[in-house]
N, C-alpha and C. Protein backbone atom coordinates (compact mmCIF):
# COMPACT_ATOMS: atom_id res chain seq x y z
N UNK A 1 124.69 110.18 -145.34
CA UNK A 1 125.55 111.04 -146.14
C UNK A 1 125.84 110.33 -147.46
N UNK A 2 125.85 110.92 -148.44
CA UNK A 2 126.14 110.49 -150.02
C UNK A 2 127.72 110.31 -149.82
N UNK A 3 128.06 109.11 -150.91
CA UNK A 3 129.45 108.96 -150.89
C UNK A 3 129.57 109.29 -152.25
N UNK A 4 130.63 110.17 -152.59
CA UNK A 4 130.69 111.08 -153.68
C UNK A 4 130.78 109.53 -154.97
N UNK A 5 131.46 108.46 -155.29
CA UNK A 5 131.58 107.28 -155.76
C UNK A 5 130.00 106.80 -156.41
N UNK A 6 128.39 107.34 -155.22
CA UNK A 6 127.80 106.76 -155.74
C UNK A 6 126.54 107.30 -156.92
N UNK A 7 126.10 106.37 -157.96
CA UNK A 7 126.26 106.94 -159.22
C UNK A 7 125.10 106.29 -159.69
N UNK A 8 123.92 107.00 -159.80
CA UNK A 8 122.90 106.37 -160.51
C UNK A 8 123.43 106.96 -162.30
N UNK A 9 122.81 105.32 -162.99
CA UNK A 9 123.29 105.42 -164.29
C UNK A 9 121.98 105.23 -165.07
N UNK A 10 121.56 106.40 -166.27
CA UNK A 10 120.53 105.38 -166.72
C UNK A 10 120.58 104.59 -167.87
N UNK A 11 121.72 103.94 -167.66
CA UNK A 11 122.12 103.37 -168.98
C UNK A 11 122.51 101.66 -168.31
N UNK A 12 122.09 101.60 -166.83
CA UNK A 12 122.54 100.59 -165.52
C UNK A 12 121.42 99.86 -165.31
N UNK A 13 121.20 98.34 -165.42
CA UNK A 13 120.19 97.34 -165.01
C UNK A 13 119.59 97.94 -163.58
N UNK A 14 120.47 98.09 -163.01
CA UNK A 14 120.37 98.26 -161.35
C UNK A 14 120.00 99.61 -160.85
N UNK A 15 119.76 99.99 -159.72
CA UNK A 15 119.24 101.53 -158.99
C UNK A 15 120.28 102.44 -158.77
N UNK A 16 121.69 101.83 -158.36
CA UNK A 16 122.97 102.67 -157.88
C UNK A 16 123.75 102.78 -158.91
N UNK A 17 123.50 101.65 -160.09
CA UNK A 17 124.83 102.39 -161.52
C UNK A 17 126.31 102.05 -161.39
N UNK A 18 126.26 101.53 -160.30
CA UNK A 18 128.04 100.84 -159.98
C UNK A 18 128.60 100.17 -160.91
N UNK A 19 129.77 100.47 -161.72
CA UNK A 19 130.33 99.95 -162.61
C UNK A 19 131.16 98.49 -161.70
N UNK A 20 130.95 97.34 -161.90
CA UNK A 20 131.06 96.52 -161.41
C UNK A 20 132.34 95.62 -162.88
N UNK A 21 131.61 95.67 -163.86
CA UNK A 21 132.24 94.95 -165.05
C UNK A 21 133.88 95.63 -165.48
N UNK A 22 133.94 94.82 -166.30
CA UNK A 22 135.41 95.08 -167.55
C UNK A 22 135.10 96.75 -167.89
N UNK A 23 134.10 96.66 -168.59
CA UNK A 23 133.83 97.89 -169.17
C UNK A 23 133.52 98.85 -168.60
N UNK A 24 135.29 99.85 -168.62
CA UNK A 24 135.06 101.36 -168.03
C UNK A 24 134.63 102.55 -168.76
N UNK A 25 133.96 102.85 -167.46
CA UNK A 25 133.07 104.77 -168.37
C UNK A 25 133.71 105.24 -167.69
N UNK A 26 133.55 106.28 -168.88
CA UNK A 26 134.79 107.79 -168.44
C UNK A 26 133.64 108.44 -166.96
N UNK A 27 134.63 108.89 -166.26
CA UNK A 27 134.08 109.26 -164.73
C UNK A 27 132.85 110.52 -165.40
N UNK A 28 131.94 110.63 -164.69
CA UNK A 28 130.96 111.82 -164.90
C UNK A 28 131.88 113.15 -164.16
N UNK A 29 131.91 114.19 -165.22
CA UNK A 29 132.33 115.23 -164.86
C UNK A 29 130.99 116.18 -163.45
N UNK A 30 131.77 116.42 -162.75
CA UNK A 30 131.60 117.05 -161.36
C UNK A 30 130.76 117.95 -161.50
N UNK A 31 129.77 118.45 -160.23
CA UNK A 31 129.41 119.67 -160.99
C UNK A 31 129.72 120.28 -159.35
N UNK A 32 130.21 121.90 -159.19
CA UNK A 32 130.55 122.29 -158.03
C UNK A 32 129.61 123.45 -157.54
N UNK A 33 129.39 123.89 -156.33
CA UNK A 33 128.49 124.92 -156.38
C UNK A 33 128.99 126.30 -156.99
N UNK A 34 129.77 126.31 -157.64
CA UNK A 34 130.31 127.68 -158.19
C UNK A 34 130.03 127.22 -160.00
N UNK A 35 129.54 125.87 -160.11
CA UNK A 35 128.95 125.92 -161.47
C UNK A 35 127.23 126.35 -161.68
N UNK A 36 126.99 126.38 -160.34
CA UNK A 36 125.93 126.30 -160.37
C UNK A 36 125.75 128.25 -161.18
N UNK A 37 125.10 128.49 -162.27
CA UNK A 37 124.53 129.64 -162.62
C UNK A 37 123.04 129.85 -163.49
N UNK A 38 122.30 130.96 -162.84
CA UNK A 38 121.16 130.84 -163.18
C UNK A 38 120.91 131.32 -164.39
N UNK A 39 120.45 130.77 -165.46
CA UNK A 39 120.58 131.61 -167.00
C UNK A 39 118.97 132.55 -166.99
N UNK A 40 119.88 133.69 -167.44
CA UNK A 40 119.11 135.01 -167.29
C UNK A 40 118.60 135.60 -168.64
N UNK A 41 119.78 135.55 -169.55
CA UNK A 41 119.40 135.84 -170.95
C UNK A 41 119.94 135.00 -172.47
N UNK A 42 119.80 134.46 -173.01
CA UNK A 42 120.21 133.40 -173.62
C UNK A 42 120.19 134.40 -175.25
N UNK A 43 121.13 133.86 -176.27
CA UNK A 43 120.92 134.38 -177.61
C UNK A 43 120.01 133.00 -178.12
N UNK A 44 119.43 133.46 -179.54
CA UNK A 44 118.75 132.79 -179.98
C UNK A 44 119.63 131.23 -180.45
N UNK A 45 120.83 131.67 -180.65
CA UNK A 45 121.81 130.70 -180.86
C UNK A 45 122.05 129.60 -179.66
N UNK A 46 122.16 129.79 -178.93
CA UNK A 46 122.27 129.26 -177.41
C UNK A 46 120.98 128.65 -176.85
N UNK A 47 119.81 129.69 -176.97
CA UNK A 47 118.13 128.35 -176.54
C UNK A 47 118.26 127.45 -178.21
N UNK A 48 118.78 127.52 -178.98
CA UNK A 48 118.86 126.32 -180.11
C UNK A 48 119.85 125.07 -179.94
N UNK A 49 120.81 125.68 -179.51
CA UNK A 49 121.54 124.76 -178.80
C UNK A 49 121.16 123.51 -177.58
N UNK A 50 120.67 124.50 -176.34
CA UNK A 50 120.11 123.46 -175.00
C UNK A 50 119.02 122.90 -175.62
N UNK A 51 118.42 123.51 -176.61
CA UNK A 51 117.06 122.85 -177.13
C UNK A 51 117.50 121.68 -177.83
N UNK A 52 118.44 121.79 -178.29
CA UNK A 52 118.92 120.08 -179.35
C UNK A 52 119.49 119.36 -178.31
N UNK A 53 120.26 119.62 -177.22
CA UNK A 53 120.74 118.68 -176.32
C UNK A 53 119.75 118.16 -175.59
N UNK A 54 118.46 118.93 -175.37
CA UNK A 54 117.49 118.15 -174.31
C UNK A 54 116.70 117.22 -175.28
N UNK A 55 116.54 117.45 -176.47
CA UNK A 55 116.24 116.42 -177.47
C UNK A 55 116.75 115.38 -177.84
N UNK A 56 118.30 115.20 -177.33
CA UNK A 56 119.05 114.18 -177.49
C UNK A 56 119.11 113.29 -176.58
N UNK A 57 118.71 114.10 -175.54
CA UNK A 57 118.97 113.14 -174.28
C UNK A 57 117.59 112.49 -173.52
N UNK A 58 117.56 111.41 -174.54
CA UNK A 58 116.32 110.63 -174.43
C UNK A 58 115.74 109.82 -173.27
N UNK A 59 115.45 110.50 -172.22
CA UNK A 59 115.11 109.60 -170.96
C UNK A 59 113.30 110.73 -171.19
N UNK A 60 112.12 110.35 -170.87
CA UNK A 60 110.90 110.64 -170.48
C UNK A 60 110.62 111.83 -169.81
N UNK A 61 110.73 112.60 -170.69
CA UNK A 61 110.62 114.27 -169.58
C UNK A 61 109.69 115.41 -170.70
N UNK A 62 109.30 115.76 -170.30
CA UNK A 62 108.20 117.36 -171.35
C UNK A 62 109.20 117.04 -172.79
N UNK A 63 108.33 117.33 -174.14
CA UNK A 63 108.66 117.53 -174.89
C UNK A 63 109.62 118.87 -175.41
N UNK A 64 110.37 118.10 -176.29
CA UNK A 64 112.06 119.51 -176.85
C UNK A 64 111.07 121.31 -176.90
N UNK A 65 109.82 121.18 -177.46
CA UNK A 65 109.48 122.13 -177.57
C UNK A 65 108.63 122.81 -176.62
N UNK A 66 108.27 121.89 -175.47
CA UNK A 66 107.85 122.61 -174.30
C UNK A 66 109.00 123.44 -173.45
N UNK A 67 110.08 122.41 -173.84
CA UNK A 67 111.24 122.60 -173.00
C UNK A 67 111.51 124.06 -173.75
N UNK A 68 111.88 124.51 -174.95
CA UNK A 68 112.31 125.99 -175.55
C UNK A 68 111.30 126.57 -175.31
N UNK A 69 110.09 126.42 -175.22
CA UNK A 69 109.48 127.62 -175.20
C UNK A 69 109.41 127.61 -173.14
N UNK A 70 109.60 127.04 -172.53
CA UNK A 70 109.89 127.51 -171.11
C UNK A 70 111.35 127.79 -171.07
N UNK A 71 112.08 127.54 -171.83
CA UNK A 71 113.39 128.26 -171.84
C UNK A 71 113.47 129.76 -172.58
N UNK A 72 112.66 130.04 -173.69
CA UNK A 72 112.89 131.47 -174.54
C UNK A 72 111.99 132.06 -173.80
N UNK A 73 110.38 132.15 -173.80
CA UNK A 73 109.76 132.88 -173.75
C UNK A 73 108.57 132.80 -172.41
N UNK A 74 108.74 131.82 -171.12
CA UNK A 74 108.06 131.74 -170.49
C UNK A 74 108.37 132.10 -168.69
N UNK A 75 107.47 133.44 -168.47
CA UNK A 75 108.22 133.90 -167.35
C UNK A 75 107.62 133.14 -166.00
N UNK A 76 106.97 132.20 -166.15
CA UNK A 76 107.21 131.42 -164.92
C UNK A 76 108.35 129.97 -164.38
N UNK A 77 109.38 130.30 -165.61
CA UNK A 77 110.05 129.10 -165.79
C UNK A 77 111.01 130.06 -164.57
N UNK A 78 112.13 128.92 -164.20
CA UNK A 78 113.66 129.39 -164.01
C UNK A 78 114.62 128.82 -164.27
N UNK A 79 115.44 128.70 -165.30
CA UNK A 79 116.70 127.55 -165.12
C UNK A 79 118.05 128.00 -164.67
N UNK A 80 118.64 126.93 -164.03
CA UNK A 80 119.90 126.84 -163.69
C UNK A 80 121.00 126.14 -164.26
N UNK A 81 121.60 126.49 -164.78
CA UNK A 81 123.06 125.71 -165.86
C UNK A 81 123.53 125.21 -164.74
N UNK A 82 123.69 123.99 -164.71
CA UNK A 82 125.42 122.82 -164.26
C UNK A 82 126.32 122.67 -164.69
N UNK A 83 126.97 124.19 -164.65
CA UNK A 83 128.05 123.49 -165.84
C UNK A 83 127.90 123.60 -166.75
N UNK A 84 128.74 122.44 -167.82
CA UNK A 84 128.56 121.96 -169.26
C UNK A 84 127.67 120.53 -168.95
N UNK A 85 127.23 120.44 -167.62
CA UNK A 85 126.29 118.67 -168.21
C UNK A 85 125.14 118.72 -167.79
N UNK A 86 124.32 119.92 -167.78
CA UNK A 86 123.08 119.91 -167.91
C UNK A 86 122.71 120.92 -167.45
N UNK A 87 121.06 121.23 -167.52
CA UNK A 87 120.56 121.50 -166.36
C UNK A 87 119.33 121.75 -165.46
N UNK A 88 119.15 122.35 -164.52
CA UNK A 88 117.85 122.35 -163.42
C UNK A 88 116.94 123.24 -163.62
N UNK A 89 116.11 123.01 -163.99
CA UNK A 89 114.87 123.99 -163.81
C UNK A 89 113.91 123.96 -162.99
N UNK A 90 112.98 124.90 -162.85
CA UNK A 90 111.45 124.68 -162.44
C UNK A 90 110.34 125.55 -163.55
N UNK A 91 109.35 124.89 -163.86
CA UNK A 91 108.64 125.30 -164.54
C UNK A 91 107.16 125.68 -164.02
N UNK A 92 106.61 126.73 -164.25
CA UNK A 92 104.93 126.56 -163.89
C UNK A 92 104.95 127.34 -161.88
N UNK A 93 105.99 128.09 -161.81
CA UNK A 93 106.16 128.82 -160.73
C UNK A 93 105.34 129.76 -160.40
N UNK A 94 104.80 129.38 -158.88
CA UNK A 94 103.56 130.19 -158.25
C UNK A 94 104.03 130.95 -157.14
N UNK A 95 104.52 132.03 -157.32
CA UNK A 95 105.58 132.43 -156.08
C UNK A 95 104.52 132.56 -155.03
N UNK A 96 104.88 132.37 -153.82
CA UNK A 96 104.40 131.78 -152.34
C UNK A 96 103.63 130.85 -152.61
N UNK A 97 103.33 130.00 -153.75
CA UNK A 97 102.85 128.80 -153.48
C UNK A 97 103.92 127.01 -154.23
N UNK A 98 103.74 127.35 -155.37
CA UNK A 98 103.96 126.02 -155.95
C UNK A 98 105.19 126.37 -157.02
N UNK A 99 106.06 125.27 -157.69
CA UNK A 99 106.33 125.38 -158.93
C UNK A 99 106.97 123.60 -159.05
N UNK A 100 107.07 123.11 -160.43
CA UNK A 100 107.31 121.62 -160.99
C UNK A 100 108.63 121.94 -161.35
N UNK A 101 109.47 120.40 -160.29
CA UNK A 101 111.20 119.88 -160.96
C UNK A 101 111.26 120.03 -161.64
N UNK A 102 112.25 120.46 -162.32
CA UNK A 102 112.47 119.35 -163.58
C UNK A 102 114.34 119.39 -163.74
N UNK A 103 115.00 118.36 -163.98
CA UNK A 103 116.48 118.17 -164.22
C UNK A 103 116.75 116.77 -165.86
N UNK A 104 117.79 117.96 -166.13
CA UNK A 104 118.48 116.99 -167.56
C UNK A 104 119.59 117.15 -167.09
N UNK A 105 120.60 115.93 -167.11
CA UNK A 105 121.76 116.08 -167.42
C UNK A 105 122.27 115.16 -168.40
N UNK A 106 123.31 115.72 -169.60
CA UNK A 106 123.58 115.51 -170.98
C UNK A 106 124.14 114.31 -171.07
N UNK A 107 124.87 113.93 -170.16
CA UNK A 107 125.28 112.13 -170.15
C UNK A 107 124.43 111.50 -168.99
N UNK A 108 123.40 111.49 -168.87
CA UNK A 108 122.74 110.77 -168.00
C UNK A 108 123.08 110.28 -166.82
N UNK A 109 124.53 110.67 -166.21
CA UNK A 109 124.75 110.18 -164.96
C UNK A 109 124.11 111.12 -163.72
N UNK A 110 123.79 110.36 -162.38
CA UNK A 110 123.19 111.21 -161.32
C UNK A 110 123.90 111.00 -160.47
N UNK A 111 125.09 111.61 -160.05
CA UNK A 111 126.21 111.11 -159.23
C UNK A 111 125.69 111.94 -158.07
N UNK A 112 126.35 112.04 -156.86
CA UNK A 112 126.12 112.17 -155.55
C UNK A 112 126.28 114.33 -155.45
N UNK A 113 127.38 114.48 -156.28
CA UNK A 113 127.24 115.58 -156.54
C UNK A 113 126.52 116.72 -157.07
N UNK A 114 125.61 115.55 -158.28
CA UNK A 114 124.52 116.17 -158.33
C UNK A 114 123.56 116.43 -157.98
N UNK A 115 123.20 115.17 -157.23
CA UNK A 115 122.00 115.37 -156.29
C UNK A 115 122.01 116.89 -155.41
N UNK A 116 123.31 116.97 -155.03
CA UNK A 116 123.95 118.00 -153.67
C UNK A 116 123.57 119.24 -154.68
N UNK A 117 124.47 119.21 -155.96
CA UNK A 117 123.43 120.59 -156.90
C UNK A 117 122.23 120.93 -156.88
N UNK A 118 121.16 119.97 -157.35
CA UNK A 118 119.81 119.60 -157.64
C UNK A 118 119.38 120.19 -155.86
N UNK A 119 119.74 119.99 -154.85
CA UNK A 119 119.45 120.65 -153.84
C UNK A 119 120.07 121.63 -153.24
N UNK A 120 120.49 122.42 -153.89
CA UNK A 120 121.06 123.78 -153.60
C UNK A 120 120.16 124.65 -154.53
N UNK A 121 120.00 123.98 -155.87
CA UNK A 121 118.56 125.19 -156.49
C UNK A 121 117.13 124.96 -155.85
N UNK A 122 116.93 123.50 -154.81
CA UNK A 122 115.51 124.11 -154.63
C UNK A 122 115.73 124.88 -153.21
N UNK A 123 116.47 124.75 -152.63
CA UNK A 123 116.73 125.19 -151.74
C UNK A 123 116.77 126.94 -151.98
N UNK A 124 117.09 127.41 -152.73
CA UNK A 124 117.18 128.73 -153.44
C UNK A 124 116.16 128.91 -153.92
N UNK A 125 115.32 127.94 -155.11
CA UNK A 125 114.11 128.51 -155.15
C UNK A 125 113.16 128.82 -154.23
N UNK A 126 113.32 127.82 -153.16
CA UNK A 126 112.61 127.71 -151.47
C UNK A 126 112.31 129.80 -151.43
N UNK A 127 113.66 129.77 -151.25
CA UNK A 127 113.80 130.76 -150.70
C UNK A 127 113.35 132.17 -151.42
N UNK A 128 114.24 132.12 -152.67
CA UNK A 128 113.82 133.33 -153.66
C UNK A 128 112.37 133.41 -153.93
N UNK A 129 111.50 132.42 -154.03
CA UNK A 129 109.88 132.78 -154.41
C UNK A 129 109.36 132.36 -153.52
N UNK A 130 109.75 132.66 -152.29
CA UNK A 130 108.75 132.00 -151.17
C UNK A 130 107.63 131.07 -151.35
N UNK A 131 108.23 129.68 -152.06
CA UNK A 131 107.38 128.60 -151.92
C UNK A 131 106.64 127.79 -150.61
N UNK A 132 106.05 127.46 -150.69
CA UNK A 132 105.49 126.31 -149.86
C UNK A 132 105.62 125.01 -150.14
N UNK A 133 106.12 124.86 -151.54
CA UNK A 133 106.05 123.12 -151.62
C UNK A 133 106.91 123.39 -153.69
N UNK A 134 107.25 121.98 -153.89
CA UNK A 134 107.69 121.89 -155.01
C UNK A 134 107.15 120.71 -155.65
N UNK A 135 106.72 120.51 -156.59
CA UNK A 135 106.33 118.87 -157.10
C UNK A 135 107.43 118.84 -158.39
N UNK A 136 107.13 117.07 -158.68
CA UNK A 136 107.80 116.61 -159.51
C UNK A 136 106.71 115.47 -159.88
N UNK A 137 106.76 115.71 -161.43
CA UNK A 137 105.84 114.11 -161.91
C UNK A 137 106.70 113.47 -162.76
N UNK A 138 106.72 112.16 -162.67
CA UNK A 138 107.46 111.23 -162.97
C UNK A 138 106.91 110.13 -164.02
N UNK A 139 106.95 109.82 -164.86
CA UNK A 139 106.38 108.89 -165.83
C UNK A 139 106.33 107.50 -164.86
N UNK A 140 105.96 106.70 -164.28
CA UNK A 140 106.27 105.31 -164.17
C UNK A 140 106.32 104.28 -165.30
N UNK A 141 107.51 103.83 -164.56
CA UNK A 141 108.02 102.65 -165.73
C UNK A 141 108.78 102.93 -166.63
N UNK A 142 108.57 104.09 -166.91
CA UNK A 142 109.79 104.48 -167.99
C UNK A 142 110.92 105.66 -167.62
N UNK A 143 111.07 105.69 -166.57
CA UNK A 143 112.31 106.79 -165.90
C UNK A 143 112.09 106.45 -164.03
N UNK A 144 112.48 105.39 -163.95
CA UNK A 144 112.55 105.28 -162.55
C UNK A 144 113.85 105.59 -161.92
N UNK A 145 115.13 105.65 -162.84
CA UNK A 145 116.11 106.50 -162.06
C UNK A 145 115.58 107.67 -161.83
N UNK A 146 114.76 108.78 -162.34
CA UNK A 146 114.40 109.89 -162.04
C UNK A 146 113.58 109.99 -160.39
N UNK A 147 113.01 108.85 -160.23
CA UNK A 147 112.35 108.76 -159.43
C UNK A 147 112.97 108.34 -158.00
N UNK A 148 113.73 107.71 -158.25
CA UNK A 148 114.46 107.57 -157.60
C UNK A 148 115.60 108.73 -156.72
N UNK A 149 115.68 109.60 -158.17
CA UNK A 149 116.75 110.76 -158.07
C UNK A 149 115.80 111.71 -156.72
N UNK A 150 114.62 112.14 -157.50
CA UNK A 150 113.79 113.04 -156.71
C UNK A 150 113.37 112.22 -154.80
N UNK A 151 113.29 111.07 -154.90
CA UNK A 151 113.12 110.71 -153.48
C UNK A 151 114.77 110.78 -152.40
N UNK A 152 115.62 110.67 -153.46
CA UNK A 152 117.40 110.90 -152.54
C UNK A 152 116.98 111.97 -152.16
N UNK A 153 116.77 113.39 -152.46
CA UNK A 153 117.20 114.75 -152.73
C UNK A 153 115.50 115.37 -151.66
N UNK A 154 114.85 114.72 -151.46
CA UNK A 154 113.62 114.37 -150.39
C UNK A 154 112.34 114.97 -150.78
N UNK A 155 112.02 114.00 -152.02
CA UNK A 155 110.81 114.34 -152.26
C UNK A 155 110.13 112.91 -151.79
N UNK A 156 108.42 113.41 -151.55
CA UNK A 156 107.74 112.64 -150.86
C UNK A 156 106.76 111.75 -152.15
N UNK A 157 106.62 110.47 -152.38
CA UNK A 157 105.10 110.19 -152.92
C UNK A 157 104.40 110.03 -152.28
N UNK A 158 103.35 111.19 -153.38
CA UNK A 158 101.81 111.80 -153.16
C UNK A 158 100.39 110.85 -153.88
N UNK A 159 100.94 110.62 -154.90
CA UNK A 159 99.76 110.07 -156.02
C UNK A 159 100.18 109.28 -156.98
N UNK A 160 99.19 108.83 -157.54
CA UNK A 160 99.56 108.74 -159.24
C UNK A 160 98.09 108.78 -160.07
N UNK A 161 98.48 109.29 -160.97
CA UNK A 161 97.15 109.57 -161.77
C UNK A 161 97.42 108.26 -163.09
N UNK A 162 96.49 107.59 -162.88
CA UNK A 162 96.46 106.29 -163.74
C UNK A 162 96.49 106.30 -165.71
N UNK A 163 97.31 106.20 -166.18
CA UNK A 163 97.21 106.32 -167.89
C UNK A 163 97.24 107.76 -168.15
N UNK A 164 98.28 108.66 -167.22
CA UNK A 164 98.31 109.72 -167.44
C UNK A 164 99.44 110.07 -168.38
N UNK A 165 100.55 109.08 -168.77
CA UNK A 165 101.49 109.84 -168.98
C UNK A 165 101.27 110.21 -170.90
N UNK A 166 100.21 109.59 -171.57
CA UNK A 166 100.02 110.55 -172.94
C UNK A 166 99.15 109.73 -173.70
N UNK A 167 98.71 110.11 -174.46
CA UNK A 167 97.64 109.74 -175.53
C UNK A 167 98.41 108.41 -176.05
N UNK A 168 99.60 108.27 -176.04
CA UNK A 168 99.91 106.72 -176.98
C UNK A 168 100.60 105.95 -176.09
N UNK A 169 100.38 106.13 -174.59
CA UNK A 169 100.85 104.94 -173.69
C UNK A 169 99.79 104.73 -172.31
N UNK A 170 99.89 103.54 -172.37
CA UNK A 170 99.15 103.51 -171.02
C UNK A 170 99.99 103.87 -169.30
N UNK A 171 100.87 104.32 -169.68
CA UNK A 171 101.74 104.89 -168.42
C UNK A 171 100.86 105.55 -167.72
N UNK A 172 101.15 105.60 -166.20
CA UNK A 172 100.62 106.30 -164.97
C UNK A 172 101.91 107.39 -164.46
N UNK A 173 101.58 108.22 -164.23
CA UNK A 173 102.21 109.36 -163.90
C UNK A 173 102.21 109.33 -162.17
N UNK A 174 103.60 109.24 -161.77
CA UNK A 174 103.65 109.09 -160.31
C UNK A 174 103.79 110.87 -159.95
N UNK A 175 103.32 111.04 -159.07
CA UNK A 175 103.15 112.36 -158.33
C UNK A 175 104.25 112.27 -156.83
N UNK A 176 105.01 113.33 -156.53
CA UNK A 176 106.15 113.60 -155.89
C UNK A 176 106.14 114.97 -155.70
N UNK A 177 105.97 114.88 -154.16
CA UNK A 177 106.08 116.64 -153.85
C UNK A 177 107.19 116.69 -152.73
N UNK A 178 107.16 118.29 -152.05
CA UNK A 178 108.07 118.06 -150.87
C UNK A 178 107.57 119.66 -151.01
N UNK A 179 107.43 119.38 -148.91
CA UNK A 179 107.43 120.93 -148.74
C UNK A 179 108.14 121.73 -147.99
N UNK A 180 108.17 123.31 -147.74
CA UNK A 180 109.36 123.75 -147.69
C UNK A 180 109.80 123.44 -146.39
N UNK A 181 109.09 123.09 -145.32
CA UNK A 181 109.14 122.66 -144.03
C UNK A 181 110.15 121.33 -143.56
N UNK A 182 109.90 120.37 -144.89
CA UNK A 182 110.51 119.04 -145.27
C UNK A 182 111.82 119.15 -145.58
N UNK A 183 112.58 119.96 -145.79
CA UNK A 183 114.01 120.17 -146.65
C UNK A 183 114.69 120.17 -145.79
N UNK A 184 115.50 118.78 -146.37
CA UNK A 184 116.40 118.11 -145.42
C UNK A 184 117.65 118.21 -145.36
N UNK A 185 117.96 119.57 -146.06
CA UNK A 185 119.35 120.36 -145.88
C UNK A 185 118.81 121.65 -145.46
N UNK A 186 120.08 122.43 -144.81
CA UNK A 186 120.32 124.06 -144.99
C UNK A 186 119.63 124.91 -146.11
N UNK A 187 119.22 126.26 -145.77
CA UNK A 187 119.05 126.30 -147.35
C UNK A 187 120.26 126.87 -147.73
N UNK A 188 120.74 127.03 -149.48
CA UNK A 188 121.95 127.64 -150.12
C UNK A 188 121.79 128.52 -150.62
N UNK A 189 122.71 129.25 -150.96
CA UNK A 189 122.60 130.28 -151.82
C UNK A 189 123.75 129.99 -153.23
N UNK A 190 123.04 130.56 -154.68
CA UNK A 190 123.94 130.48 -155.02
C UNK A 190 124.09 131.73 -156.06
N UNK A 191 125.10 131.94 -156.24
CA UNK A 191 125.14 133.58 -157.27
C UNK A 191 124.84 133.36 -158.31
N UNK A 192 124.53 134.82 -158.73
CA UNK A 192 123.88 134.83 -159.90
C UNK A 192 125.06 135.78 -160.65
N UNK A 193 124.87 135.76 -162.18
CA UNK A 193 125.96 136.09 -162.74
C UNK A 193 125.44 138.33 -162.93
N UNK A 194 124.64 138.75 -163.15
CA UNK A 194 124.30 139.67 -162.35
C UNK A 194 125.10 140.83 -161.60
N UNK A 195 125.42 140.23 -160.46
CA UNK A 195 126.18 140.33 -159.05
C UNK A 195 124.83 140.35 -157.95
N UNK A 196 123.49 139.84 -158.26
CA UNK A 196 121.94 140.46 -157.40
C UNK A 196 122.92 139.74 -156.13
């Protein structure tokens, strides 16, 4: 069981983020399952907005402009708002088969609560597109809290494809799946603003 206290940081030498020192950070704001909402229609003002915050928040994930155009105009995406501190998507969705993680949150903390979020949407996506499996690819070496995040929340490593992660690094791209059989919670539900 997660103890709500524990706190991957990626701003932390270490894997768990435990503020141990002098120097206090303001607590990471909570995220509850009644923050959880799925964004359905966005103004152009608003995908300009999440689009500058996922640009700001510099940890190794798809580029700002892959990210808007699977946020404005791409109907295999889905995202889910946390709140005000980030949020969950999946991109590249194969209903009854496949679709790819993906999670930002705006101060970089991965507290225990979020994880518990982060698995209440796949758990929902599980369900809503009758998947069979979900992947997540991970840069190695340069976002191993992420990697970390996706193995809490029970994803499996599958692979890695060697000097995959871009034309100007020699990074290997770790491969992380999990299938729907594997999900190591209940599934959830969570509302949609709607009333579906």
């Amino acid at each position: 069981m997660d103890n709500g206290q524990d706190v991957l940081d990626v701003h932390s030498s270490g894997t768990n983020g435990s503020d141990s020192g002098a120097s206090a950070k303001p607590e990471p704001v909570k995220v509850r399952p009644e923050d959880l909402v799925p964004i359905t229609k966005l103004t152009l003002e608003q995908i300009a907005e999440l689009a500058e915050r996922f640009k700001e928040t510099d940890v190794p994930r798809m580029s700002p402009h892959d990210f808007m155009m699977h946020l404005s105009s791409r109907p295999d995406s889905w995202f889910v708002k946390a709140g005000e501190v980030g949020v969950i998507f999946l991109t590249e969705i194969v209903p009854h088969f496949d679709a790819n993680f993906h999670a930002v949150f705006w101060d970089k903390r991965l507290t225990a609560d979020r994880r518990e979020a982060i698995k209440t949407v796949l758990g929902t996506a599980f369900e809503w597109f009758d998947l069979r499996r979900i992947s997540a690819i991970v840069p190695s070496h340069h976002n191993l809290l992420f990697e970390v995040l996706t193995k809490k929340v029970g994803f499996k490593h599958e692979g890695r494809v060697r000097q995959g992660w871009s034309k100007d690094s020699e990074d290997d791209i770790l491969l992380l799946g999990m299938l729907k059989e594997e999900m190591p919670w209940p599934w959830l539900k969570i509302k949609t603003t709607s009333g579906e």
